[in-house]
PDB file of N, CA and C in Angstrom:
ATOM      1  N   UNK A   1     163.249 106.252  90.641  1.00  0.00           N
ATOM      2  CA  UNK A   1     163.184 104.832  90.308  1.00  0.00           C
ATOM      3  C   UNK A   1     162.123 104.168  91.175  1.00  0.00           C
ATOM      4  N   UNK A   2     161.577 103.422  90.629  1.00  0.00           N
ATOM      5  CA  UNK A   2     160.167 102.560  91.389  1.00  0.00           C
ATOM      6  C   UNK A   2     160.645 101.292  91.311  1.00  0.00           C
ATOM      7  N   UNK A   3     160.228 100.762  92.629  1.00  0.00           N
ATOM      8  CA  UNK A   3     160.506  99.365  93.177  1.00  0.00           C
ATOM      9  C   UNK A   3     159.638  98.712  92.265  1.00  0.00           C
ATOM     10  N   UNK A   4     160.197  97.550  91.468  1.00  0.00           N
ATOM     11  CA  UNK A   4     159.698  96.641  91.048  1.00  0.00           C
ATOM     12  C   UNK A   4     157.832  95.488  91.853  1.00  0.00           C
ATOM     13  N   UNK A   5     158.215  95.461  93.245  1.00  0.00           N
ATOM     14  CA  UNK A   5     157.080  94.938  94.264  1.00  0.00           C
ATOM     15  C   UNK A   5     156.173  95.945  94.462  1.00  0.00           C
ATOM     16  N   UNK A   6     156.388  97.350  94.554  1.00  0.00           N
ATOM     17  CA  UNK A   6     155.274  98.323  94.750  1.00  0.00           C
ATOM     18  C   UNK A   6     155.064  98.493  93.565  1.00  0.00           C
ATOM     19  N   UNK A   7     155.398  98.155  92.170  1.00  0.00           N
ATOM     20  CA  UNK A   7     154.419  99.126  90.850  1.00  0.00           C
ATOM     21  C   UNK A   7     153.457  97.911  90.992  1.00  0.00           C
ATOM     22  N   UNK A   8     153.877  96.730  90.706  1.00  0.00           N
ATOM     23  CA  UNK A   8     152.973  95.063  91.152  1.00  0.00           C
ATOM     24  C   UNK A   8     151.910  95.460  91.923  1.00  0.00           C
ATOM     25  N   UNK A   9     152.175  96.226  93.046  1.00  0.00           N
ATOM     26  CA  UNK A   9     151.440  96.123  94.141  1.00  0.00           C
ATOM     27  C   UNK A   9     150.311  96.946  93.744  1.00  0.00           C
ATOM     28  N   UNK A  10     150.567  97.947  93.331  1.00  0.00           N
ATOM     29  CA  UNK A  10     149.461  99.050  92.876  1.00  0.00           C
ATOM     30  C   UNK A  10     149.016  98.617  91.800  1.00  0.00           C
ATOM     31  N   UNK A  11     149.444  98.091  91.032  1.00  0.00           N
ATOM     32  CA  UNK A  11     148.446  97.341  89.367  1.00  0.00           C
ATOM     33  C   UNK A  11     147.438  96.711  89.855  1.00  0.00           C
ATOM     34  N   UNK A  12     147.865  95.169  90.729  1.00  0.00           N
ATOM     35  CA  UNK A  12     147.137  94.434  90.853  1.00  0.00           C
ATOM     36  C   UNK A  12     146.321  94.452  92.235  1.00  0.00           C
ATOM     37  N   UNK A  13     146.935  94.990  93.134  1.00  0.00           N
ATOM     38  CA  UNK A  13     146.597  95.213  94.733  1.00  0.00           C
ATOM     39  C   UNK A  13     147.542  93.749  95.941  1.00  0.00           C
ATOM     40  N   UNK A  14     146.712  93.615  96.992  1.00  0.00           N
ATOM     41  CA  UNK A  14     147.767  92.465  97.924  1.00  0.00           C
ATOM     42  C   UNK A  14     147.410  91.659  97.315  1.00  0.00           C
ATOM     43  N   UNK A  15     148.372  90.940  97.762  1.00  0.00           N
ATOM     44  CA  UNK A  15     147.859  89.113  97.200  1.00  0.00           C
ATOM     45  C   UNK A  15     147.063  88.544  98.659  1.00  0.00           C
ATOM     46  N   UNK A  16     146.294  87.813  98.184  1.00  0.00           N
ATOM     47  CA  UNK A  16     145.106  86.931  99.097  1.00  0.00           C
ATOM     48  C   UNK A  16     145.743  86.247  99.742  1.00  0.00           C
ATOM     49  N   UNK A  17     146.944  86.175 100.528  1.00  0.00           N
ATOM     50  CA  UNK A  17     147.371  85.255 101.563  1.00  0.00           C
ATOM     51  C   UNK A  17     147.104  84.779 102.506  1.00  0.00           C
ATOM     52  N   UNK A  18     146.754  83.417 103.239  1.00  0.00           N
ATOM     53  CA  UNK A  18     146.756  83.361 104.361  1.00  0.00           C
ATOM     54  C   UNK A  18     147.897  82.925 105.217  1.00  0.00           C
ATOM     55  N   UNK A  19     148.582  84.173 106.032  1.00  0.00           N
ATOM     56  CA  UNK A  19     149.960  83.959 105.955  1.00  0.00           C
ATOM     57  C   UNK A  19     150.151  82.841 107.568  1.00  0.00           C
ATOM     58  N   UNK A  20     149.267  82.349 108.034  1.00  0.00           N
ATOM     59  CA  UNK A  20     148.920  81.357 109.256  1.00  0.00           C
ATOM     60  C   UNK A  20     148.792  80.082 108.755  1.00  0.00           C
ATOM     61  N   UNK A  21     147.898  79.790 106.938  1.00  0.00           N
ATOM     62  CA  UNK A  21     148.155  78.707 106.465  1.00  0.00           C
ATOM     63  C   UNK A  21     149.493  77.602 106.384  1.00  0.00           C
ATOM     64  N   UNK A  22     150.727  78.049 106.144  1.00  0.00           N
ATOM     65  CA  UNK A  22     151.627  76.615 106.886  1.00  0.00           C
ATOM     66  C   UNK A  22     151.256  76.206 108.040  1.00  0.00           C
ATOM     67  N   UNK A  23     151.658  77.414 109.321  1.00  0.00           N
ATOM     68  CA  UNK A  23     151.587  76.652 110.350  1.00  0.00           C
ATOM     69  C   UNK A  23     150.389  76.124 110.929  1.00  0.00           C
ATOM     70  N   UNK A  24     148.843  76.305 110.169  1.00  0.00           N
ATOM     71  CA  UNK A  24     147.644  75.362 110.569  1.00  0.00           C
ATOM     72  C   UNK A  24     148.041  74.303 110.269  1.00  0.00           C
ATOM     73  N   UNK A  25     148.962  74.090 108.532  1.00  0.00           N
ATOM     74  CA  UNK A  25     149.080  72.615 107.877  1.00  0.00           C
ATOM     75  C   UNK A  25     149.912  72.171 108.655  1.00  0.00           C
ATOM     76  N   UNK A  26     150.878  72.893 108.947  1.00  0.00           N
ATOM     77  CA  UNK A  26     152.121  71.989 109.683  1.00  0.00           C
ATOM     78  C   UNK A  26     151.524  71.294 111.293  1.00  0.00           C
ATOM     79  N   UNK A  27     150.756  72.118 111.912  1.00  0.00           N
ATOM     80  CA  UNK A  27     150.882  72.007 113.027  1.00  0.00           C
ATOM     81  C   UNK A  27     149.493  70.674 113.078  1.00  0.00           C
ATOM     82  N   UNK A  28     148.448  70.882 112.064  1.00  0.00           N
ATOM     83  CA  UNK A  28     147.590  69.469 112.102  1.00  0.00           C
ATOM     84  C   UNK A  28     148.122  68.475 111.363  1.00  0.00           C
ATOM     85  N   UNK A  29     149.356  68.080 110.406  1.00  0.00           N
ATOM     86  CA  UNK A  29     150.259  67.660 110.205  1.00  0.00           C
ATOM     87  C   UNK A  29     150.685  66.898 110.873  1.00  0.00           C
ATOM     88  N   UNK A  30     151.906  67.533 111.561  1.00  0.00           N
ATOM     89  CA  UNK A  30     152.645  67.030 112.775  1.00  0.00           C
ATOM     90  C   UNK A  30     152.445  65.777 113.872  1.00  0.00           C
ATOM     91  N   UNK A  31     152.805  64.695 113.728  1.00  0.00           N
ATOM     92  CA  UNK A  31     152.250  63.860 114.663  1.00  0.00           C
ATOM     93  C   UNK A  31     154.186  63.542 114.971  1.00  0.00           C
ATOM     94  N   UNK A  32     153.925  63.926 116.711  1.00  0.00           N
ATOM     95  CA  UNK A  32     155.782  63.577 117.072  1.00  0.00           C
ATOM     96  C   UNK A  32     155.519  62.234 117.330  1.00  0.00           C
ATOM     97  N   UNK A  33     156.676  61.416 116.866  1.00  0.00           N
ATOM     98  CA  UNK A  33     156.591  59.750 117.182  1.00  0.00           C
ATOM     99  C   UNK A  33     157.470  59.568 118.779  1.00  0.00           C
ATOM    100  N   UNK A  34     158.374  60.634 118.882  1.00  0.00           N
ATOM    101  CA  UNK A  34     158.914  60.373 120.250  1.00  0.00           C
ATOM    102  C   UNK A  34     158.634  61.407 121.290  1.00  0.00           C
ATOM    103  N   UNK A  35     157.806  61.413 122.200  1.00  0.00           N
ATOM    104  CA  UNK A  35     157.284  62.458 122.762  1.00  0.00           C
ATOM    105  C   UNK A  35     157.474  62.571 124.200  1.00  0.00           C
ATOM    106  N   UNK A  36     157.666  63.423 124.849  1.00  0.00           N
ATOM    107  CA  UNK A  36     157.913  63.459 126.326  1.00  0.00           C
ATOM    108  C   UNK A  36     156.811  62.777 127.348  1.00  0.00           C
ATOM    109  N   UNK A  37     157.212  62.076 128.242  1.00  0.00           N
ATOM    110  CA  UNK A  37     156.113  61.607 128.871  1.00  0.00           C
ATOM    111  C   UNK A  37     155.590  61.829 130.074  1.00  0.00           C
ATOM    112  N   UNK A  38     155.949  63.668 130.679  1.00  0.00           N
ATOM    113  CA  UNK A  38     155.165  64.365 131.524  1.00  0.00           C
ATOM    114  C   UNK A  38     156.071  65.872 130.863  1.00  0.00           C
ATOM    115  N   UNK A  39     154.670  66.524 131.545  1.00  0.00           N
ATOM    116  CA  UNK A  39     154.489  68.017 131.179  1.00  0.00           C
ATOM    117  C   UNK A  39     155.665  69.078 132.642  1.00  0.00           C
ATOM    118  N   UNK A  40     155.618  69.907 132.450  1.00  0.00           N
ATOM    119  CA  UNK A  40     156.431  70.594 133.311  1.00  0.00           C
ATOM    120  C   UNK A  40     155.912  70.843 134.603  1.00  0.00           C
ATOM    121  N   UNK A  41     155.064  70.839 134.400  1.00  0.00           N
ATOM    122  CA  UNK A  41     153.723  69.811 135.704  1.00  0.00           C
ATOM    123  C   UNK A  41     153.501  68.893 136.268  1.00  0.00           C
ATOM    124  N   UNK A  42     154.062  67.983 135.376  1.00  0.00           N
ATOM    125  CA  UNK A  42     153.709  66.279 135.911  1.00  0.00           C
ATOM    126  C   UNK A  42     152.565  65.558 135.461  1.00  0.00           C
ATOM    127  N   UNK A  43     152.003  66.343 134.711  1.00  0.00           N
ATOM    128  CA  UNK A  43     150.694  66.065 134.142  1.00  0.00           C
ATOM    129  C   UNK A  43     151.571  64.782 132.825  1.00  0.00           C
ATOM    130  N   UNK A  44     150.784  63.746 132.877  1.00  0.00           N
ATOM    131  CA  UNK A  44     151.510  62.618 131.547  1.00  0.00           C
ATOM    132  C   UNK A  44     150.939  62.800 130.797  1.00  0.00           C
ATOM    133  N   UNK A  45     151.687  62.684 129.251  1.00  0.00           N
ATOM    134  CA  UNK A  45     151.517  62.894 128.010  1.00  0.00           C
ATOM    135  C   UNK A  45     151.341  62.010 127.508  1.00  0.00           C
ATOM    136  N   UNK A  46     149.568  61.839 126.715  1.00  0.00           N
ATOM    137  CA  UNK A  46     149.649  60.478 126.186  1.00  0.00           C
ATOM    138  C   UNK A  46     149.177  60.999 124.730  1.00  0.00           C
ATOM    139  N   UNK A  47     149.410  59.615 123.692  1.00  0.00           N
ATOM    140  CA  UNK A  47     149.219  59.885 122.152  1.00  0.00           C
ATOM    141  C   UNK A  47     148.109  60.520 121.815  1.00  0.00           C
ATOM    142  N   UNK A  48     148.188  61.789 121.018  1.00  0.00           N
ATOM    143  CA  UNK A  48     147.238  62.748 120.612  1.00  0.00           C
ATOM    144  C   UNK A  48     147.102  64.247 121.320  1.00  0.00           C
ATOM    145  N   UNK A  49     147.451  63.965 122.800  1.00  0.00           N
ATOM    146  CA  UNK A  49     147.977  64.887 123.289  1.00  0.00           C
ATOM    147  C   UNK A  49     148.714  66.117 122.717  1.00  0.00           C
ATOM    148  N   UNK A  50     148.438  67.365 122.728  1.00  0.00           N
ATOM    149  CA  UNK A  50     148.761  68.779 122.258  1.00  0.00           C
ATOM    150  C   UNK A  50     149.001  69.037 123.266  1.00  0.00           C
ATOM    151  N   UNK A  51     150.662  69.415 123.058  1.00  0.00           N
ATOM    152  CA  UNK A  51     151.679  69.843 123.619  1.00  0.00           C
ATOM    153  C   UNK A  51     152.828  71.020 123.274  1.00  0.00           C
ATOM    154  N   UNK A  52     152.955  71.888 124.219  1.00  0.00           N
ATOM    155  CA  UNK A  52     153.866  73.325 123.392  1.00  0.00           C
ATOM    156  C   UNK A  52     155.283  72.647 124.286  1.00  0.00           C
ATOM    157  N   UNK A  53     156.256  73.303 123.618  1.00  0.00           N
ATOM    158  CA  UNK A  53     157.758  73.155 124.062  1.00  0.00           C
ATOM    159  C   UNK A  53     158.545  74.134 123.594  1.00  0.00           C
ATOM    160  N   UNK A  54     158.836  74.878 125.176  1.00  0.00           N
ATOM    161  CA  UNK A  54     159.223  76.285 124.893  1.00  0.00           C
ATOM    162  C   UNK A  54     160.613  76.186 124.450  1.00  0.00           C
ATOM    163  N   UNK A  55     161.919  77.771 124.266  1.00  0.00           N
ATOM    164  CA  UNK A  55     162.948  77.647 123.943  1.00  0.00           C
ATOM    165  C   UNK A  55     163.779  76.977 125.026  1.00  0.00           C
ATOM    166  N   UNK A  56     163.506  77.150 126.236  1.00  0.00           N
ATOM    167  CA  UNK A  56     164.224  76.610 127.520  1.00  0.00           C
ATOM    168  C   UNK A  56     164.146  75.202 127.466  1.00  0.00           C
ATOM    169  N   UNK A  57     163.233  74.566 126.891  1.00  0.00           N
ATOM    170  CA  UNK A  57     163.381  73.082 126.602  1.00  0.00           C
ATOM    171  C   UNK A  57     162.263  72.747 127.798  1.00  0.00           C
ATOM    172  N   UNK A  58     161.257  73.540 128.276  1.00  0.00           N
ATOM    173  CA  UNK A  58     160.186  73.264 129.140  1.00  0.00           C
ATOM    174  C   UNK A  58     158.800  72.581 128.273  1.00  0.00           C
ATOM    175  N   UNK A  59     158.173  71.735 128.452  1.00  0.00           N
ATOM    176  CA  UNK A  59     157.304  70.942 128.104  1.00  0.00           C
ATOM    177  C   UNK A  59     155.899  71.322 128.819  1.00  0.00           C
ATOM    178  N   UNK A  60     154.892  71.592 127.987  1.00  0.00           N
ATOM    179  CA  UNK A  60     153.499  72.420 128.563  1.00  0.00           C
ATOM    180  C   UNK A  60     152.706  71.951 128.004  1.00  0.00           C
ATOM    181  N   UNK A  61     151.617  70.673 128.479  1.00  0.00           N
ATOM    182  CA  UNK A  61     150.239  70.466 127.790  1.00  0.00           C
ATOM    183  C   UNK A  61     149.851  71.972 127.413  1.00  0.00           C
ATOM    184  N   UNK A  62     149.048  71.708 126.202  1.00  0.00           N
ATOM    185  CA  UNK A  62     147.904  73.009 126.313  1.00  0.00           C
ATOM    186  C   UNK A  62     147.333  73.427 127.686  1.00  0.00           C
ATOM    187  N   UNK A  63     146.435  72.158 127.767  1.00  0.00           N
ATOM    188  CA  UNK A  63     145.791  72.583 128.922  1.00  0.00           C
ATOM    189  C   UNK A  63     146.019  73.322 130.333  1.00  0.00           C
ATOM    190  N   UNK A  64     147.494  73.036 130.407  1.00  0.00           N
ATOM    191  CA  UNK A  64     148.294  73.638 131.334  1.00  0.00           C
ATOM    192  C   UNK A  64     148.861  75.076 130.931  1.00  0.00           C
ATOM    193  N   UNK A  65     148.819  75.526 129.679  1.00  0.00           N
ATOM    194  CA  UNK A  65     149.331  76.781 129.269  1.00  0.00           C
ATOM    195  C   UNK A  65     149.200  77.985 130.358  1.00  0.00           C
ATOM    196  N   UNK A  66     148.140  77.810 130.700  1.00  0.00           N
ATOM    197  CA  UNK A  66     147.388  78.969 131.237  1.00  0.00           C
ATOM    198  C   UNK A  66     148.549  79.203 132.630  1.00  0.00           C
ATOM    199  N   UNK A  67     148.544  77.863 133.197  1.00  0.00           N
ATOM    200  CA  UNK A  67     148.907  78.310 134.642  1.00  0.00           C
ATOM    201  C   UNK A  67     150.708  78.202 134.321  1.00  0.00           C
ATOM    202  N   UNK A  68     151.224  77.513 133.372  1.00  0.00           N
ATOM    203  CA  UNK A  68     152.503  77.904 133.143  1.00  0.00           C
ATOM    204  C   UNK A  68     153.178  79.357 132.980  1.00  0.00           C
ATOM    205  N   UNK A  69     151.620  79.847 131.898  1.00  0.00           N
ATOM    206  CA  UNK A  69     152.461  81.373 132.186  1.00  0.00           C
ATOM    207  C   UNK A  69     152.304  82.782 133.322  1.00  0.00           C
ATOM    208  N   UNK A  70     150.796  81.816 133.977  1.00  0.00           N
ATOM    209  CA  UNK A  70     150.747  82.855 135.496  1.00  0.00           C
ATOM    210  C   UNK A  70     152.498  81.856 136.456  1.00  0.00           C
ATOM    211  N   UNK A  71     152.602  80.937 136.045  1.00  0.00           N
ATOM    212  CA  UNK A  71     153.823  80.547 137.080  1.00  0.00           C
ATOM    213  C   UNK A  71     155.189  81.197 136.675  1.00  0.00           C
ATOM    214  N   UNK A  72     155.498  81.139 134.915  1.00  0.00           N
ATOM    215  CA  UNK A  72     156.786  81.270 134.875  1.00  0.00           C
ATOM    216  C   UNK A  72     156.852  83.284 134.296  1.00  0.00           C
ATOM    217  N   UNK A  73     156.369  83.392 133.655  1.00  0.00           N
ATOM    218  CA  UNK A  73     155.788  84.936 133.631  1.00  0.00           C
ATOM    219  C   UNK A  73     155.170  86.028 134.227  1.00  0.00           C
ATOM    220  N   UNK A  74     154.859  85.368 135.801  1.00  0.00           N
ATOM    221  CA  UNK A  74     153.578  85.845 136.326  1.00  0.00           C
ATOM    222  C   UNK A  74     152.794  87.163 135.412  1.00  0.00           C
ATOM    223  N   UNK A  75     152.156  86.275 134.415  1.00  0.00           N
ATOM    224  CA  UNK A  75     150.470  86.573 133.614  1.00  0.00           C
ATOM    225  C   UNK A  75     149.938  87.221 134.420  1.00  0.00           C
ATOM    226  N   UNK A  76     149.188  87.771 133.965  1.00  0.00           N
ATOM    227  CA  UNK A  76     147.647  88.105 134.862  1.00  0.00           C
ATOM    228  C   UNK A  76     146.167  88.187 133.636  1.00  0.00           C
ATOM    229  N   UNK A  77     145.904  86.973 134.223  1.00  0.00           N
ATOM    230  CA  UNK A  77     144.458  87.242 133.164  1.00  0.00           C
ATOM    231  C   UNK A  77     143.216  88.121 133.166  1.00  0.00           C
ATOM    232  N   UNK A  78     142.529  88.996 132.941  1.00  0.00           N
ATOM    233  CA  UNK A  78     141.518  89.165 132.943  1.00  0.00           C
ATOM    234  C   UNK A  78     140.506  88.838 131.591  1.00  0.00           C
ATOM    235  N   UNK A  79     139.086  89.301 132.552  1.00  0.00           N
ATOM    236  CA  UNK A  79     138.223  89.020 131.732  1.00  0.00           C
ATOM    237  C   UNK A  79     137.242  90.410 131.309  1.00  0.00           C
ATOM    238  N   UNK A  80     137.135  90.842 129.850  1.00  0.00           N
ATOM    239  CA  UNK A  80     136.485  92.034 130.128  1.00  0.00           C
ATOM    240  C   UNK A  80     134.987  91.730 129.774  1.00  0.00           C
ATOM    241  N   UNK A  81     134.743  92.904 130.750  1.00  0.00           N
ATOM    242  CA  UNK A  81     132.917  92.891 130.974  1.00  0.00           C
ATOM    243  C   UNK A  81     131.720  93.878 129.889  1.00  0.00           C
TER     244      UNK A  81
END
């Protein structure tokens, strides 16, 4: 017996998805109306500001990403040459 999604699949081939398209729409979308007003840093959050908010309920400018996760993960970045 043949799966109904694989005979599809082989007739026609994948489908052209871009499977990142919601969350580009959602995420340039998205404008929060009530927003935290410092980062887990102390850094203040003002309107327009891009901001992540992890499961722990921790609050991270972007810009701060970097050193949040050498602080709470100890990261290690490199750079290759």
């Amino acid at each position: 017996m043949e799966h109904p999604a694989i005979m599809q699949t082989m007739r026609t081939g994948y489908p052209e998805i871009d499977y990142l398209e919601h969350e580009r729409y959602r995420n340039a979308n998205y404008k929060a109306e009530d927003y935290p007003v410092e980062d887990y840093f102390g850094s203040e959050i003002q309107a327009g500001d891009k901001y992540i908010m992890t499961d722990s309920g921790h609050v991270v400018l972007e810009e701060n990403i970097r050193d949040y996760l050498q602080e709470t993960l100890g990261a290690v970045f490199y750079e290759a040459k």
